[in-house]
Protein backbone atom coordinates (compact mmCIF):
# COMPACT_ATOMS: atom_id res chain seq x y z
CA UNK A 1 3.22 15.78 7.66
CA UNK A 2 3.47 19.56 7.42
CA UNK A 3 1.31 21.67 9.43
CA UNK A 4 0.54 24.95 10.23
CA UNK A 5 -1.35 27.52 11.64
CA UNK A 6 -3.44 24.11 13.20
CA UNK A 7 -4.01 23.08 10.17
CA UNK A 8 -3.51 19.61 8.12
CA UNK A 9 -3.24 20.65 4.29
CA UNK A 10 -5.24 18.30 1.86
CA UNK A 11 -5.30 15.77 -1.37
CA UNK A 12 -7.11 14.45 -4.07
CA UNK A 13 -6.21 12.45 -7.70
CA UNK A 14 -5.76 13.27 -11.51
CA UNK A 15 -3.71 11.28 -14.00
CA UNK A 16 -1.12 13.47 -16.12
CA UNK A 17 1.64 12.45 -18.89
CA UNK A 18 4.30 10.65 -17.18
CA UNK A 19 8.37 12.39 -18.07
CA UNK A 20 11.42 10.30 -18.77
CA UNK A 21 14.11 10.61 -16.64
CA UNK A 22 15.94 13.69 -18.05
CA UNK A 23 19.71 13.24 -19.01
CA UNK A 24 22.28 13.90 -16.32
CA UNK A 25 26.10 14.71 -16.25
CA UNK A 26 27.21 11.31 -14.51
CA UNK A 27 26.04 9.20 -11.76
CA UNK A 28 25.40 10.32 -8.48
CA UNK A 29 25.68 14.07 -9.94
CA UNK A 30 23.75 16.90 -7.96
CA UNK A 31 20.81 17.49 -8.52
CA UNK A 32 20.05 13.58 -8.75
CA UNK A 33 17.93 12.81 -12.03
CA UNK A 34 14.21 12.66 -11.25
CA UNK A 35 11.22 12.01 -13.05
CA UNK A 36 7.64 12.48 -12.76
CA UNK A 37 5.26 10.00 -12.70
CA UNK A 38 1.63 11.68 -11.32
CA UNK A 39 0.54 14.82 -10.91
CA UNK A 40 -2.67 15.17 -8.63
CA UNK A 41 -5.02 18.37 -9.44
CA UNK A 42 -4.80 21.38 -7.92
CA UNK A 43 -6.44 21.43 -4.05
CA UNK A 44 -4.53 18.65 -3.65
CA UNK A 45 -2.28 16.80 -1.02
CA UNK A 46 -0.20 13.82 -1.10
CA UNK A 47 0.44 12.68 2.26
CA UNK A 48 2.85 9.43 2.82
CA UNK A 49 4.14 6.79 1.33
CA UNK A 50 4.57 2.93 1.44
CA UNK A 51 6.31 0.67 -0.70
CA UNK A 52 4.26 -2.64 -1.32
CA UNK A 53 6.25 -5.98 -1.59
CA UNK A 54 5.59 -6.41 -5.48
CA UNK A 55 7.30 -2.60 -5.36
CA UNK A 56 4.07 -0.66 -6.10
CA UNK A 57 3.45 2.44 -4.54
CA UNK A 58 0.64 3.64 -1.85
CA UNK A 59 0.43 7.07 -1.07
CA UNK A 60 -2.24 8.78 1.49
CA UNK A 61 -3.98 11.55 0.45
CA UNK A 62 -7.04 13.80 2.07
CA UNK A 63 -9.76 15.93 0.83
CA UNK A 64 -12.59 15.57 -0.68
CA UNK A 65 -11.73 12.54 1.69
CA UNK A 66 -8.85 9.63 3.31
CA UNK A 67 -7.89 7.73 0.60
CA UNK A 68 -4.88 5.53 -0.44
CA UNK A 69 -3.72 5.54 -4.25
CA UNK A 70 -1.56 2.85 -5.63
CA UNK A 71 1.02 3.30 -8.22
CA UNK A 72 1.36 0.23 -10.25
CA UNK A 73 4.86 -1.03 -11.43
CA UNK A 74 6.44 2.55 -10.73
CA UNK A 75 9.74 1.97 -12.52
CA UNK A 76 7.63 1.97 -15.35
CA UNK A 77 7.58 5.33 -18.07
CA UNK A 78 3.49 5.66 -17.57
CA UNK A 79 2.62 3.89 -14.75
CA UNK A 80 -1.45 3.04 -13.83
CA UNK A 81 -2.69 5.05 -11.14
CA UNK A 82 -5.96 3.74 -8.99
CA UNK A 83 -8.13 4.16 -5.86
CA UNK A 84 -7.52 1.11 -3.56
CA UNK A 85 -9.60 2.24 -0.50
CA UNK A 86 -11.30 5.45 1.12
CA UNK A 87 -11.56 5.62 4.56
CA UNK A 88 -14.32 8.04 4.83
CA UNK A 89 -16.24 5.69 7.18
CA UNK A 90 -13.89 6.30 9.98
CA UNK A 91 -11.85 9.67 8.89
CA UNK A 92 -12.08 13.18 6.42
CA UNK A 93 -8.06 12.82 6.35
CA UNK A 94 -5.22 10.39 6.20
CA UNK A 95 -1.30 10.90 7.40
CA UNK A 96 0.99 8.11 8.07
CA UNK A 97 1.13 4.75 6.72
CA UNK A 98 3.40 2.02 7.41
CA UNK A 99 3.54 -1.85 6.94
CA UNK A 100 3.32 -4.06 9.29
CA UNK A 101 3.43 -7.82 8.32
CA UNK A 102 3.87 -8.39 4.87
CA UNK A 103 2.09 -6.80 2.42
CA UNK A 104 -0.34 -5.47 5.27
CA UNK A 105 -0.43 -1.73 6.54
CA UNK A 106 -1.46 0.72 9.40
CA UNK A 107 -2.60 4.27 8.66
CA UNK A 108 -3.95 7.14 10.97
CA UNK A 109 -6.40 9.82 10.39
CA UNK A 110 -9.15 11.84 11.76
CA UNK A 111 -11.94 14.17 11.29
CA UNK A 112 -11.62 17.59 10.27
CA UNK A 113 -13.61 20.55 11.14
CA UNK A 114 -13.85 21.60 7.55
CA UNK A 115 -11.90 21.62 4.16
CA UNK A 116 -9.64 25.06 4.30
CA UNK A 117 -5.98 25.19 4.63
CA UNK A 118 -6.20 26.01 7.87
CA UNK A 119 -9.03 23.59 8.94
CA UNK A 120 -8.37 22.22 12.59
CA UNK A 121 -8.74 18.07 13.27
CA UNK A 122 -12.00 17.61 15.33
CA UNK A 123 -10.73 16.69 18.61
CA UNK A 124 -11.12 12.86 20.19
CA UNK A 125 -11.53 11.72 16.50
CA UNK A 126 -7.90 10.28 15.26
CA UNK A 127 -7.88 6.34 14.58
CA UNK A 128 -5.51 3.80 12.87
CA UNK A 129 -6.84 1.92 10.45
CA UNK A 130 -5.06 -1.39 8.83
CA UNK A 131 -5.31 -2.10 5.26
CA UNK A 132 -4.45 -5.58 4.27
CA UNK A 133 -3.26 -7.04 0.88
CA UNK A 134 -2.02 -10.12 2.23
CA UNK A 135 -5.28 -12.75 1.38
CA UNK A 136 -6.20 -10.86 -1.98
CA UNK A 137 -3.61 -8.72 -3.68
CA UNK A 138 -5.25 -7.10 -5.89
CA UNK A 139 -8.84 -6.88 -3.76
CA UNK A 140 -7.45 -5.17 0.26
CA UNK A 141 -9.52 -4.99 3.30
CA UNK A 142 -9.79 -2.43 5.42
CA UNK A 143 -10.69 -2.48 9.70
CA UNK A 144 -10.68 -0.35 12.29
CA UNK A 145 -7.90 -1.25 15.00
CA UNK A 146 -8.18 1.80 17.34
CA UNK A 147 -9.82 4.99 18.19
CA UNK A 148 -7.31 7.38 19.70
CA UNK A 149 -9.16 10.03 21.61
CA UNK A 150 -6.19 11.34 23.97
CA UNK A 151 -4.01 11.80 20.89
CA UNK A 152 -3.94 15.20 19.12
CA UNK A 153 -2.09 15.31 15.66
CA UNK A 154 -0.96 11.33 14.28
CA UNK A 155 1.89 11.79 12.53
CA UNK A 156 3.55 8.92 11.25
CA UNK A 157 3.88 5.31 11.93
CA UNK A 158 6.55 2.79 12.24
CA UNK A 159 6.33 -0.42 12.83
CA UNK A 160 8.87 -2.70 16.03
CA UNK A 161 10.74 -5.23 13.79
CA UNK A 162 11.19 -7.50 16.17
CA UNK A 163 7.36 -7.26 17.06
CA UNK A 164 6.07 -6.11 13.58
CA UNK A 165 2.35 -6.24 14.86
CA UNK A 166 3.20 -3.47 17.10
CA UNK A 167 3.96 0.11 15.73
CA UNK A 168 5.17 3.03 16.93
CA UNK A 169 2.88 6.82 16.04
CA UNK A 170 4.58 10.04 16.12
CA UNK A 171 1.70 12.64 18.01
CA UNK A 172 2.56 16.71 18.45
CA UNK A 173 0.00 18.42 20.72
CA UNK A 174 -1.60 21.87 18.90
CA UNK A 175 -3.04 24.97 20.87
CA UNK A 176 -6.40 25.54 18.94
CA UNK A 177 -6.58 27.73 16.73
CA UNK A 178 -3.43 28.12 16.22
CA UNK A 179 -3.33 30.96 13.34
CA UNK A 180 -4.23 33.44 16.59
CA UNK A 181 -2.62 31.37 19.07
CA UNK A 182 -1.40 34.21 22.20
CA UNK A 183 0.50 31.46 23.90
CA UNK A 184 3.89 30.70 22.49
CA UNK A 185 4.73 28.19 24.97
CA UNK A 186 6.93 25.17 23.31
CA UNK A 187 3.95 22.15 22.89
CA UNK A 188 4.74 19.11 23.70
CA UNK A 189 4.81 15.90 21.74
CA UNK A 190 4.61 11.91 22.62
CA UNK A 191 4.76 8.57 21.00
CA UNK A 192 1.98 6.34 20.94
CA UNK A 193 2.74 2.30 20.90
CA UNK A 194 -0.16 0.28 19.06
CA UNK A 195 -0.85 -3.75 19.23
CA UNK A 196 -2.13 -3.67 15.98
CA UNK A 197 -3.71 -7.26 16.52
CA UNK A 198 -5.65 -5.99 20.48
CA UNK A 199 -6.16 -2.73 19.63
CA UNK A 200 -4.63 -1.64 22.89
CA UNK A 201 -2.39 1.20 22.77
CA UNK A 202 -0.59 3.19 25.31
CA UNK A 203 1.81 6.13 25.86
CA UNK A 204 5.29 4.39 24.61
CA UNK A 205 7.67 8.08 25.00
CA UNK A 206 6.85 11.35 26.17
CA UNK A 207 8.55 14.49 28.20
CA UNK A 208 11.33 14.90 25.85
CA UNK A 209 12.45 18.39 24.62
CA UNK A 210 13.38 16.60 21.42
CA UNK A 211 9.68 16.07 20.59
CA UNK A 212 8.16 19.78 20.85
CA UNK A 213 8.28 22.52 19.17
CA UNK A 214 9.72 25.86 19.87
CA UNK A 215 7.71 28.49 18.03
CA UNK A 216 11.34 29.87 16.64
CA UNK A 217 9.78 29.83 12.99
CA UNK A 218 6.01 30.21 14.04
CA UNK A 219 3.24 28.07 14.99
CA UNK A 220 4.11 24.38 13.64
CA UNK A 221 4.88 21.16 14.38
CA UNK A 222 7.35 19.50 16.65
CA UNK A 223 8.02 15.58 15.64
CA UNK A 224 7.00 14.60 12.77
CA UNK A 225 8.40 11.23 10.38
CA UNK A 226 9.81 8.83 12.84
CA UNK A 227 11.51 5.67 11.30
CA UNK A 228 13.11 2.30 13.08
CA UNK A 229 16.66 1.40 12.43
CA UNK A 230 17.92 -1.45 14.35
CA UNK A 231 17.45 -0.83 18.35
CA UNK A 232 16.81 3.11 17.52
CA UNK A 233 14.11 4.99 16.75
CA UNK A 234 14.45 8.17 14.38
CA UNK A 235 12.72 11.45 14.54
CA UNK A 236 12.51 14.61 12.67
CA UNK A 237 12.19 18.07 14.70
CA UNK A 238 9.95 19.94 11.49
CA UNK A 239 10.01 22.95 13.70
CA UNK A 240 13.75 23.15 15.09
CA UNK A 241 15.32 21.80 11.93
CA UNK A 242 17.00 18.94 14.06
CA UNK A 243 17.11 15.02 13.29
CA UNK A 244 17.03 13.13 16.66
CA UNK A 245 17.66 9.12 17.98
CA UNK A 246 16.77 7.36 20.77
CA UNK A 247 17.29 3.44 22.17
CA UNK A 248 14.01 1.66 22.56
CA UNK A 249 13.89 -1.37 24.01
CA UNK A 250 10.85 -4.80 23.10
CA UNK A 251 8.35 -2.63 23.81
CA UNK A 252 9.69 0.19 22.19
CA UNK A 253 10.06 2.74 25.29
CA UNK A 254 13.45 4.20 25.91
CA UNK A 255 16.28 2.08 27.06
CA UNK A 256 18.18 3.58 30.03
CA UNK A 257 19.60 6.53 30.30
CA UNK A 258 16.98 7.79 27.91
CA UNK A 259 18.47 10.74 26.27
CA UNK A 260 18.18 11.35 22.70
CA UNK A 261 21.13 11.83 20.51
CA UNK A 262 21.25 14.62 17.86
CA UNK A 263 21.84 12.78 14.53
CA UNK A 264 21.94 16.28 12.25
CA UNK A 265 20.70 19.81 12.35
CA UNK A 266 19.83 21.72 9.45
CA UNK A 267 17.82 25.35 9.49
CA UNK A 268 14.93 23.76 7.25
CA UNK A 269 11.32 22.40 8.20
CA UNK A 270 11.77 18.22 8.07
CA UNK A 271 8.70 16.18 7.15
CA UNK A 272 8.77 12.37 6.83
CA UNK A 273 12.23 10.68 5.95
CA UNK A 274 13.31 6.81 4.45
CA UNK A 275 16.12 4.82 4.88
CA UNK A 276 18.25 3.57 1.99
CA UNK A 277 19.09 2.27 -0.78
CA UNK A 278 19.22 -1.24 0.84
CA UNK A 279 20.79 -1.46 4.13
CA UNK A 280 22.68 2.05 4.01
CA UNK A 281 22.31 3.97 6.79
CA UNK A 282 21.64 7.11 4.19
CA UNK A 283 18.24 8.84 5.08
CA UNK A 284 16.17 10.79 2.83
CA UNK A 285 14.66 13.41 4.02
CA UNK A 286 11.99 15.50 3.08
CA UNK A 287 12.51 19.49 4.05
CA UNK A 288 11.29 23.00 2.86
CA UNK A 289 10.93 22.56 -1.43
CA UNK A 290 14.20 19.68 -1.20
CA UNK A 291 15.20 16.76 -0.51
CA UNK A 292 18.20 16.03 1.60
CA UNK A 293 20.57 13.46 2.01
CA UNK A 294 21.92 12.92 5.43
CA UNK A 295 24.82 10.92 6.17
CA UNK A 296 25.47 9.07 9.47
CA UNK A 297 27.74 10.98 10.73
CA UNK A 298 25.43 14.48 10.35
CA UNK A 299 26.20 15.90 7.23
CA UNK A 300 23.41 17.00 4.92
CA UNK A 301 23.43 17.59 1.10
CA UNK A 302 20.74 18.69 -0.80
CA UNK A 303 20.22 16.56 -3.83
CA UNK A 304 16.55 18.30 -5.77
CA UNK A 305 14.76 20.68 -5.46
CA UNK A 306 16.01 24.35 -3.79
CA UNK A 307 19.46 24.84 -3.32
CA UNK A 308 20.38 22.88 -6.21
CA UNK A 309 20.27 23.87 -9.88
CA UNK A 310 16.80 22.37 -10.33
CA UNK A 311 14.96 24.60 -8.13
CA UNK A 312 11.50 23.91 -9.27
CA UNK A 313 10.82 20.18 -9.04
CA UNK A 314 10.31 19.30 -5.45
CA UNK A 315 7.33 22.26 -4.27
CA UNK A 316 6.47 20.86 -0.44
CA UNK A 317 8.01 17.50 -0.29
CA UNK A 318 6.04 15.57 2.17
CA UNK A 319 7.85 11.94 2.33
CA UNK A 320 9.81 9.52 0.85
CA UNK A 321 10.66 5.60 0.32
CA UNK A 322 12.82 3.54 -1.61
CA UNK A 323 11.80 0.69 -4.41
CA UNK A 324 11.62 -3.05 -3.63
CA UNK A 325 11.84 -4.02 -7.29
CA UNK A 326 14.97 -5.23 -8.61
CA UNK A 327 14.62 -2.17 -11.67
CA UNK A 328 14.02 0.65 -9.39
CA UNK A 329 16.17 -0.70 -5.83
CA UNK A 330 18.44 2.28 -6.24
CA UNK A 331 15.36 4.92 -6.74
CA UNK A 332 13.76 6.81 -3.61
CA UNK A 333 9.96 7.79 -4.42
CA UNK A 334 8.77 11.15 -3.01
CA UNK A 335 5.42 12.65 -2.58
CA UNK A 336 4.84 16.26 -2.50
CA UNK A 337 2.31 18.72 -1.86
CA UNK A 338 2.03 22.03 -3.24
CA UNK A 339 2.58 23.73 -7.12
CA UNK A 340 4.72 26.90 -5.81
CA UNK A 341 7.30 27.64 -3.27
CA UNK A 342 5.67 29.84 -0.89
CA UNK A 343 7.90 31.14 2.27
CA UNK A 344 5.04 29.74 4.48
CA UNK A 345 2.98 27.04 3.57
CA UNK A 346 -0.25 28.20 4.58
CA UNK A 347 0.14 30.29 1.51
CA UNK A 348 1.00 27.30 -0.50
CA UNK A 349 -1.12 25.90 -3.75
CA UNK A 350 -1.63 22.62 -3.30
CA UNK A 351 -1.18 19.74 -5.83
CA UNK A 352 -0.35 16.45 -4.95
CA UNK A 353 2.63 14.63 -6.95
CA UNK A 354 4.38 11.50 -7.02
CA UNK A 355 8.24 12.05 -8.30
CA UNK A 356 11.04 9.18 -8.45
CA UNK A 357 15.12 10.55 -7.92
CA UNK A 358 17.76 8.10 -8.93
CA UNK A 359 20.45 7.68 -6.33
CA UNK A 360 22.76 5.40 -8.24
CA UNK A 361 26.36 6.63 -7.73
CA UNK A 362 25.16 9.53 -5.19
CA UNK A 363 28.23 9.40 -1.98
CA UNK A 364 28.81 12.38 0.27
């Protein structure tokens, strides 16, 4: 999730034409070939993303309220858009979503002091909420699992897979308001662990540089997407521009020593990141107006958006995940944000979108 200037920016839904992918020069060529396939209105903001087991789509999404959207047989050329839930009972907002055991999902939100860019989350107010497919497909149910009160900005949410009823939740702390904030002291950030099932939670990691953020490129974020691969757990720096990895053990706290490993660096301000295609070690990253491909050894290549010869496609990318259809397992789905490429995103335009990039043939 980007924020800044305390702020979380916002969603809502239209339906638009859907484009074909466009021709390219040869698989794998840069920029990868992307389509569209929704367009929210403007005021907009498209969150996260989750891929369901029949491979449709949910994306979060905020104001007018926290809803989650479902994109129905994406690999499709027009594919159905549709409300599943809003989760204005609990929360104005939604952020991260992840699922847990099949077909059944957590995602975090809170209440915001109002609707403006730079509207502040009402403190004491963040929750995670599960949605859950897994008794009627086509007809979820939603709960409450937790109230969070200590926690200040949810981020996103990953689930232990050896324990998939326990997840993981990225928190950075914010100075209020931050837009006149005096103190440029680095603020720290934490991970939360969640028993989905008990509702307890608990503090799982915290005092780690690796988590806050600096102020080197103004008030923003420190972690931010966190993912699970294998024994590690993955984290984006949005501030600092630097991927991180840690060893967590069943519970998912640190494994001794404890000290995160840098996995990449790049000057641009990460979001939320995926895994893939399959069981490649490739992530997918989400940074300022691109996405990225990072290898495992460190090297990243932008692959759409800015710094590529399609510059205007990807405006605030804010996640990404790939297909679990047999038509669309070498495709990566991305949400976005915003309708321009402003230098800070407070000044952005919001409008939600939905694109799919085709990473057949793509190798470093």
């Amino acid at each position: 999730m980007r924020s800044s200037a305390s702020s979380v920016l916002l969603g809502y839904l239209a339906f638009t034409p859907t484009l074909a992918l466009p021709p390219h020069k040869g698989a794998g060529s840069i920029p990868l070939p992307n389509r569209l396939l929704h367009q929210w209105p403007n005021g907009s903001w498209v969150e996260n993303i989750a891929v369901r087991p029949n491979g449709n789509l949910l994306v979060t999404t905020s104001t007018p309220n926290g809803s989650v959207y479902q994109v129905k047989e994406p690999w499709n050329n027009a594919p159905e858009v549709e409300l599943v839930y809003n989760f204005d009972e609990w929360v104005d907002r939604l952020l991260g979503i992840c699922e847990t055991t099949p077909d059944t999902y957590v995602v975090v939100g809170s209440r915001f002091y109002n609707e403006e860019l730079t509207g502040s989350p009402v403190e004491r107010t963040f929750c995670a909420m599960e949605l859950d497919f897994s008794r009627n497909s086509n007809k979820p149910t939603a709960r409450l699992i937790a109230w969070m009160p200590e926690a200040y900005l949810l981020q996103s949410v990953a689930a232990l897979p050896w324990d998939l009823t326990t997840v993981l939740i990225s928190d950075q702390y914010l100075l209020r308001p931050r837009q006149i904030q005096s103190d440029l002291t680095p603020s720290p950030g934490q991970v939360w662990r969640l028993n989905t099932r008990t509702g307890e939670y608990s503090i799982a990691i915290s005092n780690r540089a690796e988590f806050d953020t600096a102020e080197s490129k103004g008030p923003d974020v420190g972690i931010n997407g966190i993912k699970i691969r294998g024994n590690f757990l993955y984290w984006a720096n949005e501030e600092t521009g630097y991927f991180y990895r840690i060893k967590i053990g069943n519970t998912g706290a640190p494994l001794i020593p404890g000290k995160p490993e840098v996995v990449a660096h790049y000057d641009t301000l990460w979001d939320d990141f995926s895994f893939g295609p399959g069981d490649k070690d490739t992530i997918w990253a989400a940074g300022s107006n691109t996405v990225y491909a990072i290898s495992p050894e460190g090297k990243v290549v932008a692959v759409d958006g800015v710094g590529t010869s399609d510059n205007l496609t990807f405006p605030g990318p804010t996640a990404s995940g790939f297909g679990r259809h047999n038509n669309d397992k070498n495709v990566v789905y991305v949400t976005g944000s915003l309708s321009n490429f402003p230098e800070n995103p407070v000044f952005g335009q919001l409008a939600g979108y939905v694109r799919a990039i085709d990473t057949t043939g793509f190798s470093f």
